[in-house]
C-alpha atoms as a PDB file:
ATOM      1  CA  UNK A   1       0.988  16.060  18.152  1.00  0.00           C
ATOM      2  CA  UNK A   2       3.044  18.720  16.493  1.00  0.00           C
ATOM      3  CA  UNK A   3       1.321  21.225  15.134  1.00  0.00           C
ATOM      4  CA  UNK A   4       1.483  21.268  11.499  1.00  0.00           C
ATOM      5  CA  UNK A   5       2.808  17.733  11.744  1.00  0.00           C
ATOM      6  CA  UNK A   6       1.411  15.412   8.946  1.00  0.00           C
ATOM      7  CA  UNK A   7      -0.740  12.107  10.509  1.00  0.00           C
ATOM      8  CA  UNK A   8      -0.443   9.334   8.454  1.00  0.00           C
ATOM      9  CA  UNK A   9      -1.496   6.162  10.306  1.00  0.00           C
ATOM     10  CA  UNK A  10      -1.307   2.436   9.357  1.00  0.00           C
ATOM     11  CA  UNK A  11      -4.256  -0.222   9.871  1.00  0.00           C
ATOM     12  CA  UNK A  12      -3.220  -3.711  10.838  1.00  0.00           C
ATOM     13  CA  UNK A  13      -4.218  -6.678   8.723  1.00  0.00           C
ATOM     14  CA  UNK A  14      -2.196  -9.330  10.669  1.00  0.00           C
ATOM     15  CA  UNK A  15       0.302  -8.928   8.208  1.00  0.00           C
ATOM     16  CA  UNK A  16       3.962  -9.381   9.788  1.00  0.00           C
ATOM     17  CA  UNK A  17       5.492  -6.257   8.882  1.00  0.00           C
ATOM     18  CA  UNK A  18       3.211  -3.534  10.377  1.00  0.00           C
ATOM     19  CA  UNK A  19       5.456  -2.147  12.819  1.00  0.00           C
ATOM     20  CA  UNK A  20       8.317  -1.618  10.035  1.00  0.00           C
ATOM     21  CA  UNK A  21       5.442   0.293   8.107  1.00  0.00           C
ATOM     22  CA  UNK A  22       5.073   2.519  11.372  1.00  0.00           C
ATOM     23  CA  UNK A  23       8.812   2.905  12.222  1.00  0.00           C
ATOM     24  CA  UNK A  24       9.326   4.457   8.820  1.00  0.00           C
ATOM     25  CA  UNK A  25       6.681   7.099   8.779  1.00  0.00           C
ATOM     26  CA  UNK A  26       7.556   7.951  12.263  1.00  0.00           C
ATOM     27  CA  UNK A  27      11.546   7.698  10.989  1.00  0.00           C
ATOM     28  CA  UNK A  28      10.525  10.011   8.177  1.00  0.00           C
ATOM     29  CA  UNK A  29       9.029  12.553  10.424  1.00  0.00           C
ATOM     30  CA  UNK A  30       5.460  11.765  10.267  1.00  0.00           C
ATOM     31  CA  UNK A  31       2.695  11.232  13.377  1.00  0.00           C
ATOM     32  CA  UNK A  32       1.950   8.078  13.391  1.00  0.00           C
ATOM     33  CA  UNK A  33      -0.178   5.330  14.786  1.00  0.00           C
ATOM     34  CA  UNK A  34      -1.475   1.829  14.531  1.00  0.00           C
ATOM     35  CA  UNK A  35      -4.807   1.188  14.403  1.00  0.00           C
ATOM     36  CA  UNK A  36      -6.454  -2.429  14.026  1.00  0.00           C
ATOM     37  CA  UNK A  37      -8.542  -2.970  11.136  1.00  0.00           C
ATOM     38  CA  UNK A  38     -11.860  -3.804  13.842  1.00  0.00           C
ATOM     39  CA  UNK A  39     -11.599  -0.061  14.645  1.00  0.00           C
ATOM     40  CA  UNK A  40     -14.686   1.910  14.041  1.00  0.00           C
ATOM     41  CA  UNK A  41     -14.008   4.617  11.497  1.00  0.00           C
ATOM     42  CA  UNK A  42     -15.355   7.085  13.877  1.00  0.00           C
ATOM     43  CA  UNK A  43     -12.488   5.937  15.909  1.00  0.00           C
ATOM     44  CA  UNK A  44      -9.604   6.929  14.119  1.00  0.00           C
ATOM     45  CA  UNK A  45      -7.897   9.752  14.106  1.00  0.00           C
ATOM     46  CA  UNK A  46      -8.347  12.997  11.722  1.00  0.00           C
ATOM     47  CA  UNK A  47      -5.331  11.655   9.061  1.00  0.00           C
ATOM     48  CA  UNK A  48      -3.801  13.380   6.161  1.00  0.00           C
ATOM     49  CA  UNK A  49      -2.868   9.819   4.614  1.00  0.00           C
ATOM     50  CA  UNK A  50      -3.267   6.039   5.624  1.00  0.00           C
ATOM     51  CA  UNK A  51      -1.554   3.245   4.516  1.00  0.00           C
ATOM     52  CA  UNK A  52      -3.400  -0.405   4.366  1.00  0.00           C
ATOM     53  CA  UNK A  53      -1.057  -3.221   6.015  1.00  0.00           C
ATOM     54  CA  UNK A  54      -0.289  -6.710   4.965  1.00  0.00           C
ATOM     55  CA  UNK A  55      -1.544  -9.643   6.646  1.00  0.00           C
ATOM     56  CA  UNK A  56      -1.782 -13.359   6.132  1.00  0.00           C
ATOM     57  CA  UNK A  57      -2.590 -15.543   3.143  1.00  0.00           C
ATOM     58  CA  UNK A  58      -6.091 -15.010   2.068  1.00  0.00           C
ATOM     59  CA  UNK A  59      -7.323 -12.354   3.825  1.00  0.00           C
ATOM     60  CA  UNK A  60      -7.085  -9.840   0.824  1.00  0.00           C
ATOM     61  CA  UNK A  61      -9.698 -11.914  -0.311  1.00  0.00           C
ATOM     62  CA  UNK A  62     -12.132 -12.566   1.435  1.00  0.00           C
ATOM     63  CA  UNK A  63     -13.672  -9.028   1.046  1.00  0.00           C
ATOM     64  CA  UNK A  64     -13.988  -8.372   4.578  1.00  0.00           C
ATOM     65  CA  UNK A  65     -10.837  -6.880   6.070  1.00  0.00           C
ATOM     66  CA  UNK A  66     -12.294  -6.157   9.043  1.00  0.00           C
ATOM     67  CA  UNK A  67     -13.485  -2.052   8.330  1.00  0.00           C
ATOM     68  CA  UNK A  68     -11.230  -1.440   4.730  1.00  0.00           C
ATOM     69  CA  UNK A  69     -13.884  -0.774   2.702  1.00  0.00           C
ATOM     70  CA  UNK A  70     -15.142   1.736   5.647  1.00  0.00           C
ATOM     71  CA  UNK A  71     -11.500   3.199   5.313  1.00  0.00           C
ATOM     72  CA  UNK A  72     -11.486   3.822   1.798  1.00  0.00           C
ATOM     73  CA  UNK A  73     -14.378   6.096   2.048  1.00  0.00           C
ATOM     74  CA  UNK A  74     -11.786   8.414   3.414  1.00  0.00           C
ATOM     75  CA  UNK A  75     -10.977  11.525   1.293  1.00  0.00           C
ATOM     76  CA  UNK A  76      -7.150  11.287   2.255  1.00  0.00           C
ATOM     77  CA  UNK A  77      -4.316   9.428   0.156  1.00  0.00           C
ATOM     78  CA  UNK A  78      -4.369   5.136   1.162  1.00  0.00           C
ATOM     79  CA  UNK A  79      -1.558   3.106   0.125  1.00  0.00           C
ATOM     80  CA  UNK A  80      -2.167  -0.719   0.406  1.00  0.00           C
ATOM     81  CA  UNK A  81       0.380  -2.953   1.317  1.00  0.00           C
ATOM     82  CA  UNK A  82       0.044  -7.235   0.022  1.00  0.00           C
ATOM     83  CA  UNK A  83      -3.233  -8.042   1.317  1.00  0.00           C
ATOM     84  CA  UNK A  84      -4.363  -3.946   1.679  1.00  0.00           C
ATOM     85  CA  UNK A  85      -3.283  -4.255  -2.192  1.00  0.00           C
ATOM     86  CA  UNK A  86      -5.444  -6.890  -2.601  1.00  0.00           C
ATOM     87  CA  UNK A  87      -8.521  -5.764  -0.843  1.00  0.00           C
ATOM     88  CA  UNK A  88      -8.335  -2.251  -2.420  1.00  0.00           C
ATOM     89  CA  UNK A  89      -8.375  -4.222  -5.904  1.00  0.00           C
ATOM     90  CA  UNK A  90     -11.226  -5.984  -4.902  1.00  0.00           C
ATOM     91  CA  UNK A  91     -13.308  -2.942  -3.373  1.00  0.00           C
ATOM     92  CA  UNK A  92     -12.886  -0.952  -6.383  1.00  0.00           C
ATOM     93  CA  UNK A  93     -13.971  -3.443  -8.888  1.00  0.00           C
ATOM     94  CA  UNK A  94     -11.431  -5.568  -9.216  1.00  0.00           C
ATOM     95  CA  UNK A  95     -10.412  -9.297  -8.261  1.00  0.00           C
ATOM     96  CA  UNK A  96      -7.461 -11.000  -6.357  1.00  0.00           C
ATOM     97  CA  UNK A  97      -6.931 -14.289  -6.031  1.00  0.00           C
ATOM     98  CA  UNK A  98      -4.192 -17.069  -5.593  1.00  0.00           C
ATOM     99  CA  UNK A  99      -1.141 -16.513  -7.423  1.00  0.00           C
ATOM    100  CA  UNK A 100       0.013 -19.442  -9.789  1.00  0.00           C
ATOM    101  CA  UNK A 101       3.821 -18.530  -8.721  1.00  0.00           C
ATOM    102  CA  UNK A 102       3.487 -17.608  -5.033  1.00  0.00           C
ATOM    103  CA  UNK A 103       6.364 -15.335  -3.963  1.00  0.00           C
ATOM    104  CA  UNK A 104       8.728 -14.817  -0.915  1.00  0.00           C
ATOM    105  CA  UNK A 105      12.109 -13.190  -0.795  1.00  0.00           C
ATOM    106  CA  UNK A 106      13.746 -10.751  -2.970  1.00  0.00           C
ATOM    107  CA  UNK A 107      12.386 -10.464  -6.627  1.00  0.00           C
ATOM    108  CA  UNK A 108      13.154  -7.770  -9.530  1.00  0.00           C
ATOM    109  CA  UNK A 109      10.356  -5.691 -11.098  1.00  0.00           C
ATOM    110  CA  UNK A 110       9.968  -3.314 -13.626  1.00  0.00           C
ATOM    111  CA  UNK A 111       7.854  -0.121 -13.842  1.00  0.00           C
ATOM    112  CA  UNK A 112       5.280   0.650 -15.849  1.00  0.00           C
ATOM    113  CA  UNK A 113       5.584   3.985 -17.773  1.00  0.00           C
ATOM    114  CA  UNK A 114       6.834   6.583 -15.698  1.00  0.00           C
ATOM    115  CA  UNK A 115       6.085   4.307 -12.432  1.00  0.00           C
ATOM    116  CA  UNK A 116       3.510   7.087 -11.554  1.00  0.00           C
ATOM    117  CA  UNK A 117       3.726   8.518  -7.977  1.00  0.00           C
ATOM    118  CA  UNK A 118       4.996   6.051  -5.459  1.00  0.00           C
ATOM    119  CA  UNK A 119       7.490   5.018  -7.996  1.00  0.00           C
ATOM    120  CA  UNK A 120       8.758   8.770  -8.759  1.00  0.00           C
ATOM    121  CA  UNK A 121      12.536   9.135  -8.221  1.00  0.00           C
ATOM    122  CA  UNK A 122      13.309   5.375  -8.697  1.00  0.00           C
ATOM    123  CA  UNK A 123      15.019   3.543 -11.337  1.00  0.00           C
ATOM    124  CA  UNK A 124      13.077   1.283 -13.862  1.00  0.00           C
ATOM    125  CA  UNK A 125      14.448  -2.163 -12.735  1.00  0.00           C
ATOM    126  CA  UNK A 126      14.461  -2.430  -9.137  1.00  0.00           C
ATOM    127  CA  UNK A 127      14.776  -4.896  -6.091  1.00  0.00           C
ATOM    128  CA  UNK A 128      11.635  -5.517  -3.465  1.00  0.00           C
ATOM    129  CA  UNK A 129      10.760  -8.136  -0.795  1.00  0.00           C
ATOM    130  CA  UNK A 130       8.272 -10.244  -1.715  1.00  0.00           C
ATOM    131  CA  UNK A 131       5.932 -12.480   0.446  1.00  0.00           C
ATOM    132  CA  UNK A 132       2.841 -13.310  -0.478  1.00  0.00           C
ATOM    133  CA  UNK A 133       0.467 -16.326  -1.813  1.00  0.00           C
ATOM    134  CA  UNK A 134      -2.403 -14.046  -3.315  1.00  0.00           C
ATOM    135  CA  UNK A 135      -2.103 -11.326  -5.961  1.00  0.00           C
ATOM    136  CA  UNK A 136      -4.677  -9.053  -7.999  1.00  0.00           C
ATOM    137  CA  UNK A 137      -5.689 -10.816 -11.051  1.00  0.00           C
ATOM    138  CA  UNK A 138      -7.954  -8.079 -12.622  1.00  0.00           C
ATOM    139  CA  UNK A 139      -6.707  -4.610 -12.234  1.00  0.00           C
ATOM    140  CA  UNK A 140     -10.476  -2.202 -10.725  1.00  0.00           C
ATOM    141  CA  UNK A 141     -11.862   0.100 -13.393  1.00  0.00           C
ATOM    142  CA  UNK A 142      -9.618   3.837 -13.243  1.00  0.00           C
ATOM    143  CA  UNK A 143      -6.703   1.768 -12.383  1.00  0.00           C
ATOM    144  CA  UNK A 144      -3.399   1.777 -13.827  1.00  0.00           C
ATOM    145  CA  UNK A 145      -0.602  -0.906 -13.217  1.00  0.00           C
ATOM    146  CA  UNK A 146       2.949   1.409 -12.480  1.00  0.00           C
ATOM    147  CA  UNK A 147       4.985  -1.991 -11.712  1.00  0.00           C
ATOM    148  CA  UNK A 148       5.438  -5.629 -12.787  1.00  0.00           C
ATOM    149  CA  UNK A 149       7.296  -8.508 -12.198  1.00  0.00           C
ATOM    150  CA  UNK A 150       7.555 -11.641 -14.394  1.00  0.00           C
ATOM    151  CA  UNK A 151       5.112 -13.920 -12.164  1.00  0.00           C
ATOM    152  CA  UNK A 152       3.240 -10.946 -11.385  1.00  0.00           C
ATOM    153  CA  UNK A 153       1.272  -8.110 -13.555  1.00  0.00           C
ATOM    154  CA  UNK A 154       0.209  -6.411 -10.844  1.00  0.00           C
ATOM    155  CA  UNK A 155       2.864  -5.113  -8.250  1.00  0.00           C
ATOM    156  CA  UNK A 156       1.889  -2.017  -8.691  1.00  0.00           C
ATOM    157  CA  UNK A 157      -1.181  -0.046  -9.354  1.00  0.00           C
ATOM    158  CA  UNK A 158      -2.783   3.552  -8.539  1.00  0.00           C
ATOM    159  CA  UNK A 159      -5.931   4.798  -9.674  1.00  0.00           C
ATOM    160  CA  UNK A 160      -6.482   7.906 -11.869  1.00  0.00           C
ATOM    161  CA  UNK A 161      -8.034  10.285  -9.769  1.00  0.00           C
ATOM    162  CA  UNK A 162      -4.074   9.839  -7.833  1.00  0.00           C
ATOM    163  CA  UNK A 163      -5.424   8.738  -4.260  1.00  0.00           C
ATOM    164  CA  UNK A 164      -5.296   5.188  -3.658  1.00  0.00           C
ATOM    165  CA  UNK A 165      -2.021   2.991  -4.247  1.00  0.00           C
ATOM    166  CA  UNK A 166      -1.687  -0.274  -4.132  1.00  0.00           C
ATOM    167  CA  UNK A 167       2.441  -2.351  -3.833  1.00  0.00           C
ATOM    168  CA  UNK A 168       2.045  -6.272  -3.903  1.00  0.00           C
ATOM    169  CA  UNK A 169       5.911  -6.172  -2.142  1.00  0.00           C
ATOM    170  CA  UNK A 170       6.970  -4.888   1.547  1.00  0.00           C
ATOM    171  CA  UNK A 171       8.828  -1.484   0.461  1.00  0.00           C
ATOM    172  CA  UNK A 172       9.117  -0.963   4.501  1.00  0.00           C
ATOM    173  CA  UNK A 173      11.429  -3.872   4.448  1.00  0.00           C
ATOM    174  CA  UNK A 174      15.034  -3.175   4.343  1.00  0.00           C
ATOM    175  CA  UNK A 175      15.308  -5.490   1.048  1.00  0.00           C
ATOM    176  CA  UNK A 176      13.130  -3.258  -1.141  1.00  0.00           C
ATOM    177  CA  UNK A 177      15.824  -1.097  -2.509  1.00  0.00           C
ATOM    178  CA  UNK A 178      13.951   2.206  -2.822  1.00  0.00           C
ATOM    179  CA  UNK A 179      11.380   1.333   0.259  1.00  0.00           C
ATOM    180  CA  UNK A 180      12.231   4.775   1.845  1.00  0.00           C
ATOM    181  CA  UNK A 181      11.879   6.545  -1.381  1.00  0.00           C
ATOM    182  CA  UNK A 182       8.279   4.887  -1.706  1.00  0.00           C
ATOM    183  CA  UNK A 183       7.074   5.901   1.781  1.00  0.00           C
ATOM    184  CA  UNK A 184       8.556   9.917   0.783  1.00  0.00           C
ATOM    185  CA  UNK A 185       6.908  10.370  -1.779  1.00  0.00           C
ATOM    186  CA  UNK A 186       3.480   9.073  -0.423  1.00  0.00           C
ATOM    187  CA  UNK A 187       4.330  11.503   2.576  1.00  0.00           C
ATOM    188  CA  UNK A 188       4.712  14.210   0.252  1.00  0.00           C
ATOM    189  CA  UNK A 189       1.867  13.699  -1.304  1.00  0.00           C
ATOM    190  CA  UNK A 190      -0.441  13.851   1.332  1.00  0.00           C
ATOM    191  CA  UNK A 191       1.334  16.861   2.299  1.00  0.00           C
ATOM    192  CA  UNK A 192       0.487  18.128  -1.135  1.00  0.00           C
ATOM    193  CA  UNK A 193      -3.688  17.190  -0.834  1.00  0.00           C
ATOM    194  CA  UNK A 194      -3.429  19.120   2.376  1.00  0.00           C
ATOM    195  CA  UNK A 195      -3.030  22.343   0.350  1.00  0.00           C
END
């Protein structure tokens, strides 16, 4: 590892686009690794960020993503991606369950507000990739929603302390407009709680 280098590393859910999640932190500059979610926290590397993969229908339910909850004792910036969404939701207090308008392919949504952090830089109507069956229903206490779309309330949400993100969509998929601009500014940001 470089030193100085920021280590942001992304835990595997299953979810079909983990390797895209890697290739763009390690495109954007970042040490990076994949971890799967069955790995001991004492396992993992010392990380200035970690990001919360997708995975397949369900398991953002169930409550028992293999170590999550373990993860998000972590004092570092997590972004959750579809099911890491929906399990963060869950862990925190709130509740995900099926979504009455499963989606899968390209979708508009809006942002909420400014969009808050993930969102900064990005216009208010926007395209993502969608693909999921399962969406948060009930947002976790200290939680704000920073996107929407019209089948879903919830496509975006970060909590107010400013350290744990959640995106319903795949921004590491070339069909999310603004999917680079996501990952940045969670990279900066964990370059920013370094300090």
């Amino acid at each position: 590892m470089e030193v100085g280098k920021l280590v942001i590393d992304v835990i595997d859910n299953g979810g079909q686009w983990t390797h895209r999640e890697w290739r763009m932190l390690r495109y954007l500059g970042v040490d990076t690794k994949i971890f799967p979610n069955n790995t001991p926290l004492s396992e993992l590397r010392a990380v200035d960020g970690l990001i919360l993969s997708g995975g397949a229908a369900r398991v953002g339910l169930t409550g028992e993503l293999g170590n999550c909850a373990d993860y998000l004792s972590l004092e570092v910036p997590i972004l959750g991606i579809c099911a890491g969404h929906q399990f963060m939701a869950g862990h925190y207090g709130g509740k995900s369950g099926e979504a009455p308008k499963p989606e899968f392919g390209a979708a508009t949504i809006s942002l909420v507000g400014d969009g808050g952090v993930i969102f900064s830089g990005t216009p208010e109507i926007q395209m993502v990739w969608e693909s999921h069956n399962d969406e948060v229903i009930e947002l976790p206490p200290d939680f704000i929603i920073t996107a929407r779309s019209e089948s879903c309330e919830v496509q975006g949400m970060q909590n107010l302390r400013g350290d744990r993100f959640g995106l319903q969509f795949h921004p590491e998929v070339n069909d999310s407009e603004y999917g680079k601009r996501m990952f940045q500014n969670f990279i900066n940001l964990c370059e920013r709680a370094q300090s």
